[in-house]
N, C-alpha and C. Protein backbone atom coordinates (compact mmCIF):
# COMPACT_ATOMS: atom_id res chain seq x y z
N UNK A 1 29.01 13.21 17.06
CA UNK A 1 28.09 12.20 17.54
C UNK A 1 28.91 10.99 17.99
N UNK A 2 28.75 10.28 18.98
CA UNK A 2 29.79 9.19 19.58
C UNK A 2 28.87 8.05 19.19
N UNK A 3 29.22 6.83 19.03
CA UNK A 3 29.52 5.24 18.58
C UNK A 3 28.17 5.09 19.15
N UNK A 4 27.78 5.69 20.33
CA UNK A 4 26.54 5.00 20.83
C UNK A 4 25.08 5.79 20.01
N UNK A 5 25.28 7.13 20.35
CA UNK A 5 24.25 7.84 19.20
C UNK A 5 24.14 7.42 17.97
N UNK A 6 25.26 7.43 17.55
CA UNK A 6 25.01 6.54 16.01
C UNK A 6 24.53 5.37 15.79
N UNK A 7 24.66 4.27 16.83
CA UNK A 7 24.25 3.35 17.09
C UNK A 7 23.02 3.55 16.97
N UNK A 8 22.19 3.50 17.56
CA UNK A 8 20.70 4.40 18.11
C UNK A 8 20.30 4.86 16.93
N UNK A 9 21.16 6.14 15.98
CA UNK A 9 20.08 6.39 15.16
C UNK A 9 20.18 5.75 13.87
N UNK A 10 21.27 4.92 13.68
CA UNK A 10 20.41 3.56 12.69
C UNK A 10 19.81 2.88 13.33
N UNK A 11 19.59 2.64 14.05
CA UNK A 11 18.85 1.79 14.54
C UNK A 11 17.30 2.29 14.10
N UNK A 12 16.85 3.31 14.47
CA UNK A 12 16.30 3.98 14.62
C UNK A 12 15.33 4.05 12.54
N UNK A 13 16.90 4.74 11.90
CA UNK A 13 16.12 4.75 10.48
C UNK A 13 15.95 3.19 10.11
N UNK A 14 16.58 2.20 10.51
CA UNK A 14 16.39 0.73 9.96
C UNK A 14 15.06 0.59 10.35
N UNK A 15 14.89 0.55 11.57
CA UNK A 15 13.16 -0.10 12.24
C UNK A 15 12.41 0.99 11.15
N UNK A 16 12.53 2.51 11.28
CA UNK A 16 11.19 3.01 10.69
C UNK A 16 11.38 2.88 9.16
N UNK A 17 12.31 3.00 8.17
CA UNK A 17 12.04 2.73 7.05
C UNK A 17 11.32 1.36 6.96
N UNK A 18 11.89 0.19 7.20
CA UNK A 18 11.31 -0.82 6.99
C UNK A 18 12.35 -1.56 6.04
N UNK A 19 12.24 -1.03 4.59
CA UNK A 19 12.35 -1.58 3.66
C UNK A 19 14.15 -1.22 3.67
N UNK A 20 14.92 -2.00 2.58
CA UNK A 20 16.15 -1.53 2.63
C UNK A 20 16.93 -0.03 2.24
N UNK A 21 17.74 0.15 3.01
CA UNK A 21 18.34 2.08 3.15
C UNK A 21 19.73 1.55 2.55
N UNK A 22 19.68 2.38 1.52
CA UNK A 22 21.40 2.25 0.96
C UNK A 22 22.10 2.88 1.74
N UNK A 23 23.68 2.41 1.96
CA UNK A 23 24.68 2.92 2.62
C UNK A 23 24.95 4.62 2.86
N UNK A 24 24.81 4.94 1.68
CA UNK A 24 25.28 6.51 1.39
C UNK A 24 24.28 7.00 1.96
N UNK A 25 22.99 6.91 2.05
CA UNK A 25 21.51 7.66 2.67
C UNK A 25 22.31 7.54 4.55
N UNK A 26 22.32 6.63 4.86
CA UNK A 26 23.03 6.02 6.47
C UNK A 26 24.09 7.24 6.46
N UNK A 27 25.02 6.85 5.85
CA UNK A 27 26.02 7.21 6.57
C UNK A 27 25.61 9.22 6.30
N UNK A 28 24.79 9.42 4.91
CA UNK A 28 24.32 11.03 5.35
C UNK A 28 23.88 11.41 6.39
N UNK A 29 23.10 10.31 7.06
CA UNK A 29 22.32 10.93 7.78
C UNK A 29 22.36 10.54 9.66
N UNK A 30 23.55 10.26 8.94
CA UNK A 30 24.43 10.41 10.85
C UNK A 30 25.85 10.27 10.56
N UNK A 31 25.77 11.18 9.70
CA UNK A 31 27.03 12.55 9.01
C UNK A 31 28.19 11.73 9.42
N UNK A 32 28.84 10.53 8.66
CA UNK A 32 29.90 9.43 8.66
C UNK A 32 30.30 9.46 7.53
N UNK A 33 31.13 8.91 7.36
CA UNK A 33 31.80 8.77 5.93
C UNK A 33 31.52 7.16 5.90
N UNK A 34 31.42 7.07 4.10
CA UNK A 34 31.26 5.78 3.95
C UNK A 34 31.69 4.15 4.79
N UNK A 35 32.84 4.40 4.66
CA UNK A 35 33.70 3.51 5.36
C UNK A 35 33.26 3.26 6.74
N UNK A 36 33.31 4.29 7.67
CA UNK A 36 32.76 4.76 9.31
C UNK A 36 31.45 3.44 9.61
N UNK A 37 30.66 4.23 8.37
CA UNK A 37 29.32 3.79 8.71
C UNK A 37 28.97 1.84 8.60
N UNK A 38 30.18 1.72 7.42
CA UNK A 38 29.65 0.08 7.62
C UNK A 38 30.24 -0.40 7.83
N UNK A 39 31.02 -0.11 8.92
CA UNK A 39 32.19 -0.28 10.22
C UNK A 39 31.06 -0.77 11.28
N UNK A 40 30.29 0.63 11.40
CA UNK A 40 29.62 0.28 12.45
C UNK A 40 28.16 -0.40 12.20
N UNK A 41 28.07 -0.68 11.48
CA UNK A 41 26.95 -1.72 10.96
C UNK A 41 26.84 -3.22 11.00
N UNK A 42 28.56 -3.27 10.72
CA UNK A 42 28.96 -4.70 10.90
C UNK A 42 29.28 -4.93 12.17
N UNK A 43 29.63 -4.12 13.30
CA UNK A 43 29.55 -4.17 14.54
C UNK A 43 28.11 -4.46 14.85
N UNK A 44 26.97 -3.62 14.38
CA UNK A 44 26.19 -3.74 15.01
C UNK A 44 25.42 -5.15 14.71
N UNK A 45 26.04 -5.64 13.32
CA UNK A 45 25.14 -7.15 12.87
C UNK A 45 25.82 -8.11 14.05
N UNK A 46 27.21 -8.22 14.02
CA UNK A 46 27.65 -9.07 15.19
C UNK A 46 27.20 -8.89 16.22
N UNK A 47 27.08 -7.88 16.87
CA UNK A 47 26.85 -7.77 18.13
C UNK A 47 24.93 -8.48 18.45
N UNK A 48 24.53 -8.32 17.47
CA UNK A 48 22.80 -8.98 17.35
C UNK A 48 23.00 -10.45 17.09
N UNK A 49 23.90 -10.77 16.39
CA UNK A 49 24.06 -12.22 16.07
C UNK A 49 24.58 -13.02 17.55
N UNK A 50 25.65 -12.00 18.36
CA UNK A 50 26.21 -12.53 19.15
C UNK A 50 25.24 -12.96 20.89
N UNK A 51 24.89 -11.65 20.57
CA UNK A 51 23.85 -11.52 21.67
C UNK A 51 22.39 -12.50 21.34
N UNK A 52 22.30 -13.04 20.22
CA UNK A 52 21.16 -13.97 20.10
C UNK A 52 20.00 -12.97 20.03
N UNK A 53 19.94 -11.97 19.32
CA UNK A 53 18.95 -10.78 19.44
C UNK A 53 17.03 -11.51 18.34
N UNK A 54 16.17 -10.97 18.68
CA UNK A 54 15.31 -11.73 17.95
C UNK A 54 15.39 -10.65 16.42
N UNK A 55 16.14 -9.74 16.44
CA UNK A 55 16.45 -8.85 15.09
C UNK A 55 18.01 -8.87 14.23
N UNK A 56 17.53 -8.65 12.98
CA UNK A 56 19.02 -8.68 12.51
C UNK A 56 19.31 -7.77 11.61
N UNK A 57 20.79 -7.18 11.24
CA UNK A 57 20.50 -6.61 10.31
C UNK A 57 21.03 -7.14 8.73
N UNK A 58 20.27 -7.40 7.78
CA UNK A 58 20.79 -7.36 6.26
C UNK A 58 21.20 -6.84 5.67
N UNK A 59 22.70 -7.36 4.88
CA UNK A 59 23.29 -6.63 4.12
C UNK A 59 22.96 -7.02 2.45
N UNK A 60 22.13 -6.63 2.10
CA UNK A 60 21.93 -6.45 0.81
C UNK A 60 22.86 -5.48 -0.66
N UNK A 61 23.55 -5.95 -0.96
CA UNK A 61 24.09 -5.18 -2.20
C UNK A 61 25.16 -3.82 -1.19
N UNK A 62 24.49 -3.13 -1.36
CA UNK A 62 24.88 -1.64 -0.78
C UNK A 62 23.78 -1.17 0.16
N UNK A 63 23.13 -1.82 0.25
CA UNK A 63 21.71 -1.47 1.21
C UNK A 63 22.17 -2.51 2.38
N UNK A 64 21.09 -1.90 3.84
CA UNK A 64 20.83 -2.69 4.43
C UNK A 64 19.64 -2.52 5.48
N UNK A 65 19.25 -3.70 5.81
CA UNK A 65 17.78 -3.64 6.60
C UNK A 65 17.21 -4.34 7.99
N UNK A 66 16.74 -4.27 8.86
CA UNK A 66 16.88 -4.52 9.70
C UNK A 66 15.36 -5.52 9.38
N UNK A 67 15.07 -6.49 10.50
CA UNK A 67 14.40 -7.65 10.27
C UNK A 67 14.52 -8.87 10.96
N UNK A 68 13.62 -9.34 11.29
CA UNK A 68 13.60 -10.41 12.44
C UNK A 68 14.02 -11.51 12.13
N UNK A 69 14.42 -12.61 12.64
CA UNK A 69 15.55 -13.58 12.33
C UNK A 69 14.51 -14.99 12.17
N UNK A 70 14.83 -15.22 11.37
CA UNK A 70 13.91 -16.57 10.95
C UNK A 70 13.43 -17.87 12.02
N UNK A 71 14.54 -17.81 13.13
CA UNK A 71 14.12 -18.80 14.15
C UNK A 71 12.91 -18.02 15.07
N UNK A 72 12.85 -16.57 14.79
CA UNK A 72 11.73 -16.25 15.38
C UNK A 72 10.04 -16.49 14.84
N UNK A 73 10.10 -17.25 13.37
CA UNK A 73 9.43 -17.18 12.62
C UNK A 73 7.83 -17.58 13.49
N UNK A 74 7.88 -18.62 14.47
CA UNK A 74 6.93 -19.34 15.16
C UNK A 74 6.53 -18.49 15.93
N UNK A 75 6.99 -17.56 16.57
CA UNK A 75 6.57 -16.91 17.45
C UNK A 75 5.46 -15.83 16.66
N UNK A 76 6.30 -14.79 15.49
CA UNK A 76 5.27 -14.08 14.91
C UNK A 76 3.97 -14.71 14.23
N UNK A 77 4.25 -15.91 13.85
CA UNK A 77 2.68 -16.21 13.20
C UNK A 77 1.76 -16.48 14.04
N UNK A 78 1.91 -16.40 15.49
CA UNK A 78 0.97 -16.48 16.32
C UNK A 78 0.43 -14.96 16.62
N UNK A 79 1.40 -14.52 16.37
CA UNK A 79 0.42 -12.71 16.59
C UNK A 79 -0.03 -12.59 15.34
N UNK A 80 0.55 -12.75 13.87
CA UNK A 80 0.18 -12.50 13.10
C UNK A 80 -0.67 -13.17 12.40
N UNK A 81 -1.05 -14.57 12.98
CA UNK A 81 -2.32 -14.82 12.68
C UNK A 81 -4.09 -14.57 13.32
N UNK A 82 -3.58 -13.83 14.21
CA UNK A 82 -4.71 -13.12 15.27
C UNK A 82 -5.05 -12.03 14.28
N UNK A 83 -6.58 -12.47 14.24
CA UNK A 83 -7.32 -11.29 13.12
C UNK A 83 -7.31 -9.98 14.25
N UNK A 84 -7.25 -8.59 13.10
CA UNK A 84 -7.16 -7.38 13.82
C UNK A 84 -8.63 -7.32 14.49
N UNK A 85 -9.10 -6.66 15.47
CA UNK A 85 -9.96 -6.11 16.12
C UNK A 85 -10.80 -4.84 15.79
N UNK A 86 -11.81 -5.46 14.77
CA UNK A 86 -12.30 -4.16 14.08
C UNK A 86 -12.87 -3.29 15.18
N UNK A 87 -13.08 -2.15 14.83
CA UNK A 87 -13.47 -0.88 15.36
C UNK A 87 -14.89 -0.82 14.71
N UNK A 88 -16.27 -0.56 15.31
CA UNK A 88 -17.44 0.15 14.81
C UNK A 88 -17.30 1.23 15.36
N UNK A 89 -17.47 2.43 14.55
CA UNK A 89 -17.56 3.90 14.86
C UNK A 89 -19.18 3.73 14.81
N UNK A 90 -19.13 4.76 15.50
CA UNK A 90 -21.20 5.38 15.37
C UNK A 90 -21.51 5.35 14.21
N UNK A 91 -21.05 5.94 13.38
CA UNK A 91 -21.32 6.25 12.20
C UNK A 91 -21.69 4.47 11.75
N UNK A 92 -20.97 3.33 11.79
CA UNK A 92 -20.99 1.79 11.13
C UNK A 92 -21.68 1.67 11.86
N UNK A 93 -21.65 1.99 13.03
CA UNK A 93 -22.84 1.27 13.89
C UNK A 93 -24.04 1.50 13.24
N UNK A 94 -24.30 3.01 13.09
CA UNK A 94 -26.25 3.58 12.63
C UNK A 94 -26.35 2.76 11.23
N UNK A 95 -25.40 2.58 10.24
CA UNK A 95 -25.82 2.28 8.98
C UNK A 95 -25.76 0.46 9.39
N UNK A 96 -25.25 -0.01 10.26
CA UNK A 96 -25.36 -1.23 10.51
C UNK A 96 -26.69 -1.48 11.26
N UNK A 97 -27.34 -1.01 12.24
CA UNK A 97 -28.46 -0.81 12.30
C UNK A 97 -29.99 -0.44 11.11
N UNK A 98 -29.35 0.17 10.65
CA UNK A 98 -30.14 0.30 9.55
C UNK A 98 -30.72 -0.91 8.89
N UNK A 99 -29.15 -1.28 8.28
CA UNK A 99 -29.39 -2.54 7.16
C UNK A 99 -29.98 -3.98 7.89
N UNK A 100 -29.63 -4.30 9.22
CA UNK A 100 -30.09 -4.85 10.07
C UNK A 100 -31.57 -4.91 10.26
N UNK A 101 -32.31 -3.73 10.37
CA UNK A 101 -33.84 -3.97 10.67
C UNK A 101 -34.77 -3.20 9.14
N UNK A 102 -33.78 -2.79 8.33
CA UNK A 102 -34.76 -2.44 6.94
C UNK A 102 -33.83 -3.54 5.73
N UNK A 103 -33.67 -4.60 6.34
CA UNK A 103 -33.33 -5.24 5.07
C UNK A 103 -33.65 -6.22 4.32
N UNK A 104 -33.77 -6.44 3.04
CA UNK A 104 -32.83 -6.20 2.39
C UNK A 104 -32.97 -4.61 2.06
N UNK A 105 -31.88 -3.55 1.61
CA UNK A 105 -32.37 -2.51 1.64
C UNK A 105 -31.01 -1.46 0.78
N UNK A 106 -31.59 -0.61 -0.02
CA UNK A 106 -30.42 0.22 -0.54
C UNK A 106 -29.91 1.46 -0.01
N UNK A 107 -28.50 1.64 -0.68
CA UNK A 107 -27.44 2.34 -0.11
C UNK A 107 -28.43 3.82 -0.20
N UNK A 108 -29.28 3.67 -1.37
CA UNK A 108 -30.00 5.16 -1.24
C UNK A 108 -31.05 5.42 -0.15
N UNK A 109 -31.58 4.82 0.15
CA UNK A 109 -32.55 4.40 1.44
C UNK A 109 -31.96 4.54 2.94
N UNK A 110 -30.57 4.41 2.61
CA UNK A 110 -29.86 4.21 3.77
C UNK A 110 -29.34 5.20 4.23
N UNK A 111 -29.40 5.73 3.02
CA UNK A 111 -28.78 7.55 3.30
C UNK A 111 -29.67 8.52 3.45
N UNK A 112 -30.78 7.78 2.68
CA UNK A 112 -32.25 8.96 3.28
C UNK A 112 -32.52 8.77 4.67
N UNK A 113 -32.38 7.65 5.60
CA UNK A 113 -32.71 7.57 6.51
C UNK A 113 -31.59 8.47 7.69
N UNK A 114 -30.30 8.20 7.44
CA UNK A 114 -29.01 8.79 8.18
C UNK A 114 -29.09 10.32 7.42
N UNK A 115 -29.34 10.40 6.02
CA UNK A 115 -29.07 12.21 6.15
C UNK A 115 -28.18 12.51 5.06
N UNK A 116 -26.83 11.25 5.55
CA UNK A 116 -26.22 11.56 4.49
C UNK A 116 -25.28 10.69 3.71
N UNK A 117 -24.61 10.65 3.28
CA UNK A 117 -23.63 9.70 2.22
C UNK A 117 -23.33 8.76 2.82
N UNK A 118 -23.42 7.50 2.60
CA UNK A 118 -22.54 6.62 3.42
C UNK A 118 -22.17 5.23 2.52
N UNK A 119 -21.37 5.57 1.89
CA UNK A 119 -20.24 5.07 0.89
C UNK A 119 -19.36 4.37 1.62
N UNK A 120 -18.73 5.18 2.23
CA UNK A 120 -17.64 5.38 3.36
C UNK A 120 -17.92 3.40 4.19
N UNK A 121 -19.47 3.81 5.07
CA UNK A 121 -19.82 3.25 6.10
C UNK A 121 -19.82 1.80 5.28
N UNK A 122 -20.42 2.17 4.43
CA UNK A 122 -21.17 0.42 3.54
C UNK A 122 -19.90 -0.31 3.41
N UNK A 123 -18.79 0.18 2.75
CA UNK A 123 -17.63 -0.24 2.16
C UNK A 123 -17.00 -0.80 3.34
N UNK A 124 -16.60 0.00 4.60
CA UNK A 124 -16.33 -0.73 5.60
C UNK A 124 -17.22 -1.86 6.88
N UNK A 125 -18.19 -1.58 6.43
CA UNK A 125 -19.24 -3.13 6.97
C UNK A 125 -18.83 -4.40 5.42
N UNK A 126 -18.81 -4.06 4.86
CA UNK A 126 -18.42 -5.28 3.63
C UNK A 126 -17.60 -5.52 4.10
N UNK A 127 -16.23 -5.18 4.14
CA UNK A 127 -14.84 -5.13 4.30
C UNK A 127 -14.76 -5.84 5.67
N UNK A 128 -15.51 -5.94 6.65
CA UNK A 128 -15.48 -6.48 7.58
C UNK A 128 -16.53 -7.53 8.02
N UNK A 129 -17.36 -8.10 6.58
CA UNK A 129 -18.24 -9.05 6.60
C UNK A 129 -19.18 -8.94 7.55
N UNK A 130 -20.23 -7.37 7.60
CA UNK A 130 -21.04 -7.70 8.63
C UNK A 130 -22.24 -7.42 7.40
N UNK A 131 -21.83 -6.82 6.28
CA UNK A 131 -23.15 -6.90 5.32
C UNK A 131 -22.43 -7.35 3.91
N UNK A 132 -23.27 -7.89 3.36
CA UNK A 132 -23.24 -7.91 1.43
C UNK A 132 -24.29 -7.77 0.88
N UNK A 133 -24.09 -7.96 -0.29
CA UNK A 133 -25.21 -7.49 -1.04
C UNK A 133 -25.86 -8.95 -1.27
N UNK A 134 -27.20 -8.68 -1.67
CA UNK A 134 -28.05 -9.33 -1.25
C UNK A 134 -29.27 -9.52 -2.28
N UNK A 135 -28.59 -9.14 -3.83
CA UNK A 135 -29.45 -8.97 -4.74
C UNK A 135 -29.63 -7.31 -5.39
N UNK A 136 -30.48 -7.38 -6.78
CA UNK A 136 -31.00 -6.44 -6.75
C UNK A 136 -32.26 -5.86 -6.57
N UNK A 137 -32.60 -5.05 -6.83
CA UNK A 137 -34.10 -3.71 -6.25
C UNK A 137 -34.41 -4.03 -8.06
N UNK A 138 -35.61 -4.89 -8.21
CA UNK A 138 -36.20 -4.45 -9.56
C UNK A 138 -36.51 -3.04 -9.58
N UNK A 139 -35.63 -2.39 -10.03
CA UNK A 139 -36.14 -0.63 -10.41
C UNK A 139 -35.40 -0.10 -11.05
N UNK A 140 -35.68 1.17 -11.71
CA UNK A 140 -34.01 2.00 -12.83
C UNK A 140 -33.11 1.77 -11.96
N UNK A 141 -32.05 1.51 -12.91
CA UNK A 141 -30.55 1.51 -12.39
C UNK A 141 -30.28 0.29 -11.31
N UNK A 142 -31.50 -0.75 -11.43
CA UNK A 142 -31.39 -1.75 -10.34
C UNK A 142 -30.01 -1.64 -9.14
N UNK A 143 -30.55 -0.84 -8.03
CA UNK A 143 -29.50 -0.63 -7.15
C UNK A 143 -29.33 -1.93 -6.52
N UNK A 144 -28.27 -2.01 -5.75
CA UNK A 144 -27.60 -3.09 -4.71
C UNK A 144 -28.66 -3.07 -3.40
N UNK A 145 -29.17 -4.47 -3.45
CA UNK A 145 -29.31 -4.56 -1.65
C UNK A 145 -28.46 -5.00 -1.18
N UNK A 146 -28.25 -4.28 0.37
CA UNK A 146 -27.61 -5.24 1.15
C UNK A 146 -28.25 -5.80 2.01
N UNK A 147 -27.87 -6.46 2.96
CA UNK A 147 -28.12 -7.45 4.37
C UNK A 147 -27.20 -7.70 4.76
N UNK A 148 -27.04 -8.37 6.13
CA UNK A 148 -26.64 -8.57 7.27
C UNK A 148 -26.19 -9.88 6.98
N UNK A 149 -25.35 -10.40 7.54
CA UNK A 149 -24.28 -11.88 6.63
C UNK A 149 -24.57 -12.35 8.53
N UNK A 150 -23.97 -13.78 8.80
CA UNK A 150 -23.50 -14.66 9.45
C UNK A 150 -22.77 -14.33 10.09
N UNK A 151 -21.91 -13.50 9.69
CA UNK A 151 -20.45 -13.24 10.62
C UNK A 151 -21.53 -11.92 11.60
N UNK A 152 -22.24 -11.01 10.98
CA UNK A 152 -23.16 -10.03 11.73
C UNK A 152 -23.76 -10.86 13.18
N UNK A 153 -24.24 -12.02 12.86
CA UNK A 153 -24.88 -12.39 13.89
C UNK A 153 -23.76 -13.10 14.99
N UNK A 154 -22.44 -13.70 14.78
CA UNK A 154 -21.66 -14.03 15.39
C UNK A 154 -21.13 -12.98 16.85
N UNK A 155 -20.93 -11.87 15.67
CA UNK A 155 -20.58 -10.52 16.53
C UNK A 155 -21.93 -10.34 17.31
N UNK A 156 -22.91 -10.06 16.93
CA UNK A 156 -23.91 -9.39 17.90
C UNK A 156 -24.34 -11.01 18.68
N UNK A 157 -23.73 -11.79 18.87
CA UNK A 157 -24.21 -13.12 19.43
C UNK A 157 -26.05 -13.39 19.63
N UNK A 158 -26.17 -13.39 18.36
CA UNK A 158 -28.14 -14.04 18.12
C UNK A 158 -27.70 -14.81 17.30
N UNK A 159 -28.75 -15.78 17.03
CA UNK A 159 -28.29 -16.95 16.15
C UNK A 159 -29.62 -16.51 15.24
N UNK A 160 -30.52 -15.45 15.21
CA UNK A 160 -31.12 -14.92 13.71
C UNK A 160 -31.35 -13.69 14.32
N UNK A 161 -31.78 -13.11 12.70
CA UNK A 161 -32.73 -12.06 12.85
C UNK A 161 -33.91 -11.58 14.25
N UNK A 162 -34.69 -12.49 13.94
CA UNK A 162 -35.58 -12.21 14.86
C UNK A 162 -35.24 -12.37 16.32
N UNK A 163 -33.99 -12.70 17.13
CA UNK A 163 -33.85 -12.07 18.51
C UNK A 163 -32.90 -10.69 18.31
N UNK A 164 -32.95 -9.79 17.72
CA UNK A 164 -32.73 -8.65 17.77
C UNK A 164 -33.67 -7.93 18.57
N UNK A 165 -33.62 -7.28 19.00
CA UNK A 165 -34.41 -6.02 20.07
C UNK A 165 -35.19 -5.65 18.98
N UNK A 166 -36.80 -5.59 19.57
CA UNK A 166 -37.90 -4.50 18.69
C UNK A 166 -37.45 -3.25 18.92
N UNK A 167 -37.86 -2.42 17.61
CA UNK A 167 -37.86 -0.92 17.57
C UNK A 167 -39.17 -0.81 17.18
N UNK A 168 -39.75 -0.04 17.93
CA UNK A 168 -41.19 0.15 17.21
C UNK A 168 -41.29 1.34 16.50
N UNK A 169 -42.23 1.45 16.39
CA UNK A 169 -42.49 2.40 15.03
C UNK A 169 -42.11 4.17 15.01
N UNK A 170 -42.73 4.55 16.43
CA UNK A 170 -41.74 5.90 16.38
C UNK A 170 -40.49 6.36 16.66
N UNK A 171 -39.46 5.16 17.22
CA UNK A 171 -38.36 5.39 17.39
C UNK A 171 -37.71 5.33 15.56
N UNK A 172 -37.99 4.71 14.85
CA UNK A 172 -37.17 4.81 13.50
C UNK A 172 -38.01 5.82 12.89
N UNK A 173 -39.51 6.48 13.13
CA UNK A 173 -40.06 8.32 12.69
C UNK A 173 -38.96 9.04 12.96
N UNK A 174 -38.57 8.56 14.69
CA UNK A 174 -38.00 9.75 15.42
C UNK A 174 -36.32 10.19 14.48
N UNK A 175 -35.95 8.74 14.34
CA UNK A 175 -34.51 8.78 13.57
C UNK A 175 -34.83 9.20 12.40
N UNK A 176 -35.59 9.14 11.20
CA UNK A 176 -35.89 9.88 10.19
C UNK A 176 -36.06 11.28 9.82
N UNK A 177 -36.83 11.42 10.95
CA UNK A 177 -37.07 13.05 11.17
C UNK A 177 -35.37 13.76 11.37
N UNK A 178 -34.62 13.23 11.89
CA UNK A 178 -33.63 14.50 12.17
C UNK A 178 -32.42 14.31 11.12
């Protein structure tokens, strides 16, 4: 393997491990001998230092790790303070619909109406603040209601409940029935 492949494939295990790779794992696994390998490691830290690279690599103990250089620090907290872009699948969507026009309303209700389990769905509408719970159901085992939170109406841009679209009465038969 020549100076540049090797190059490349630490490079390569640094970015995907993440976390720090001891020397001896490296140099196994682009078949170097000890010495070889943090030869070319320390080449490769200079050459990032020299070149002003926004990555670096750390030499920790006998380990080392690759990692972005602290003057870049301003730059990442602007991506990394950008909230992720949740995803509604069909599936969050129907149980978000649900809780939306039968609520306050329980997880068992919610599943009689969809068919089937949705553990799954509830946990990720919480998790993404479009429902909470909302009290309990005076009944055995007083189950959880939920409802539809603030942040729900932000996303669907209504400022309440009531400008949501009517469903009338046989379109939620029709969804029951199947």
């Amino acid at each position: 393997m020549e100076m540049q492949e090797q190059e490349a494939a630490v490079e390569a295990i640094l970015f995907a491990m993440g976390d720090s790779v001891e020397l001896e794992r490296i140099a196994a696994a682009i078949s170097c001998d000890l010495q070889t390998t943090k030869e070319l490691l320390h080449r490769m830290m200079e050459r990032y230092q020299r070149e002003n690279r926004g990555i670096q690599i750390l030499e920790l103990e006998n380990s080392y790790q690759m990692c972005t250089r602290k003057e870049m620090y301003e730059y990442l907290i602007r991506i990394a303070s950008v909230p992720k872009k949740q995803v509604l699948t069909d599936t969050l969507l129907e149980t978000l619909a649900i809780v939306a026009y039968k609520q306050p309303v329980t997880k068992t209700a919610i599943e009689k109406i969809r068919g089937v389990k949705c553990d799954h769905a509830v946990n990720k509408l919480i998790e993404y603040h479009l429902i909470c719970e909302a009290g309990r159901l005076d009944a055995p085992g007083r189950p959880i209601l939920f409802a539809t939170t603030e942040e729900f109406l932000r996303c669907f841009g209504v400022s309440s409940l009531e400008e949501l679209p009517d469903v009338n009465k046989e379109q939620i038969e029709e969804v029951q029935l199947k």
